[in-house]
Protein backbone atom coordinates (compact mmCIF):
# COMPACT_ATOMS: atom_id res chain seq x y z
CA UNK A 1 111.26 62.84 118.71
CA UNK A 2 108.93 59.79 116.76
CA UNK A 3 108.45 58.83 120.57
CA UNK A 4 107.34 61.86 121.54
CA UNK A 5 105.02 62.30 119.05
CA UNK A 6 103.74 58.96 119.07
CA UNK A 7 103.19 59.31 122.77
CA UNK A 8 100.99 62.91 122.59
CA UNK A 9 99.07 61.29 119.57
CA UNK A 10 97.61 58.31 121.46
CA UNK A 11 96.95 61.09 124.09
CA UNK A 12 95.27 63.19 121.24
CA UNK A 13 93.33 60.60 119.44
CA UNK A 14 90.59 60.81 122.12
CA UNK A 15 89.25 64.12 120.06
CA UNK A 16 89.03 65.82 123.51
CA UNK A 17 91.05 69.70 124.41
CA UNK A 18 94.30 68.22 126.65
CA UNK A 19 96.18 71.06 128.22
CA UNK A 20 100.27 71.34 128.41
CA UNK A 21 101.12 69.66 131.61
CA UNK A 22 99.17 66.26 130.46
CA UNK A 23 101.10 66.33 128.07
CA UNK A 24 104.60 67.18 129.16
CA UNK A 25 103.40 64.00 132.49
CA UNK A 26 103.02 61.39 128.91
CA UNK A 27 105.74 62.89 126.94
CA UNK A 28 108.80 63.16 129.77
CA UNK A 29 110.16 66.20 127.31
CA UNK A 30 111.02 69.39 128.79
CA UNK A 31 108.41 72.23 128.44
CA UNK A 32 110.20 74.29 125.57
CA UNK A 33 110.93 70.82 124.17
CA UNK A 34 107.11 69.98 124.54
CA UNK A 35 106.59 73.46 122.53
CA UNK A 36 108.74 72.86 119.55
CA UNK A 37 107.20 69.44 118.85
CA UNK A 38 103.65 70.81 119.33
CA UNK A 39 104.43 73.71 116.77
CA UNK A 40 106.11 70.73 114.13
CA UNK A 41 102.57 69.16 114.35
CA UNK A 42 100.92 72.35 114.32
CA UNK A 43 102.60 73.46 111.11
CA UNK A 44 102.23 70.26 109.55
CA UNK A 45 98.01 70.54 110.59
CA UNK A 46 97.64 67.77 112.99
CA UNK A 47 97.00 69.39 115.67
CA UNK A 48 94.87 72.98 116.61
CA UNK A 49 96.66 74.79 119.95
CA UNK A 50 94.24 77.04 121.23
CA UNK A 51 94.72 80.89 120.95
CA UNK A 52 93.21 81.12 124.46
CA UNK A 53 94.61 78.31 126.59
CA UNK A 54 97.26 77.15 124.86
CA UNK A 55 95.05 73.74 125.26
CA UNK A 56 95.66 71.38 122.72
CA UNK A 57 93.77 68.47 120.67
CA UNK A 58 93.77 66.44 116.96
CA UNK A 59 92.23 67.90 114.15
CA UNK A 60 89.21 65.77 113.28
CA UNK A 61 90.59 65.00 109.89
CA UNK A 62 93.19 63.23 110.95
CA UNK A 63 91.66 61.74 113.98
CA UNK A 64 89.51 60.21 111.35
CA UNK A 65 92.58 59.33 109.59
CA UNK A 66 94.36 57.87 112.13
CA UNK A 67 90.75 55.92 113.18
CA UNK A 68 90.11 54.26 109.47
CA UNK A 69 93.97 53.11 109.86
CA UNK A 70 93.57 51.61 113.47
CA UNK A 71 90.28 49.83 112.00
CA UNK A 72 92.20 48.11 109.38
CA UNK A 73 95.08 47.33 111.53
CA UNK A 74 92.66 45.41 113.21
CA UNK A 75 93.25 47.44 116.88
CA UNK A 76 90.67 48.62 118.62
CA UNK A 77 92.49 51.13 121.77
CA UNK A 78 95.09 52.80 119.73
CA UNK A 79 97.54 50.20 119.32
């Protein structure tokens, strides 16, 4: 599972609304799989799922978060 969530993350930390199948094409997991990861994260607020789509992205906090971290890491492309 620390794969997987590593994995839609990376996808995630570009800020932008990525929809199910992206993810399940970077992730390899199976759709309900996909799902129960996606509500972990949900219910732990790093990520929003939208009501409408079911499209998903990073809440800004911790795509900040996550940013400040990479910065003093030194990486500069999501390492």
């Amino acid at each position: 599972m620390g794969d997987a969530i590593g994995a839609i993350l990376r996808l995630l930390e570009d800020g932008e609304w990525h929809d199910i199948n992206e993810i399940l094409a970077v992730t390899r997991l199976s759709r309900e799989g996909l799902l129960k990861v996606l509500k972990f994260l949900e219910s732990f607020g790093f990520i929003v799922i939208s009501s409408e789509n079911g499209c998903v992205r990073l809440r800004e906090e911790v795509r900040g978060l996550l940013l400040r971290i990479q910065r003093r890491a030194g990486c500069s492309t999501g390492c």
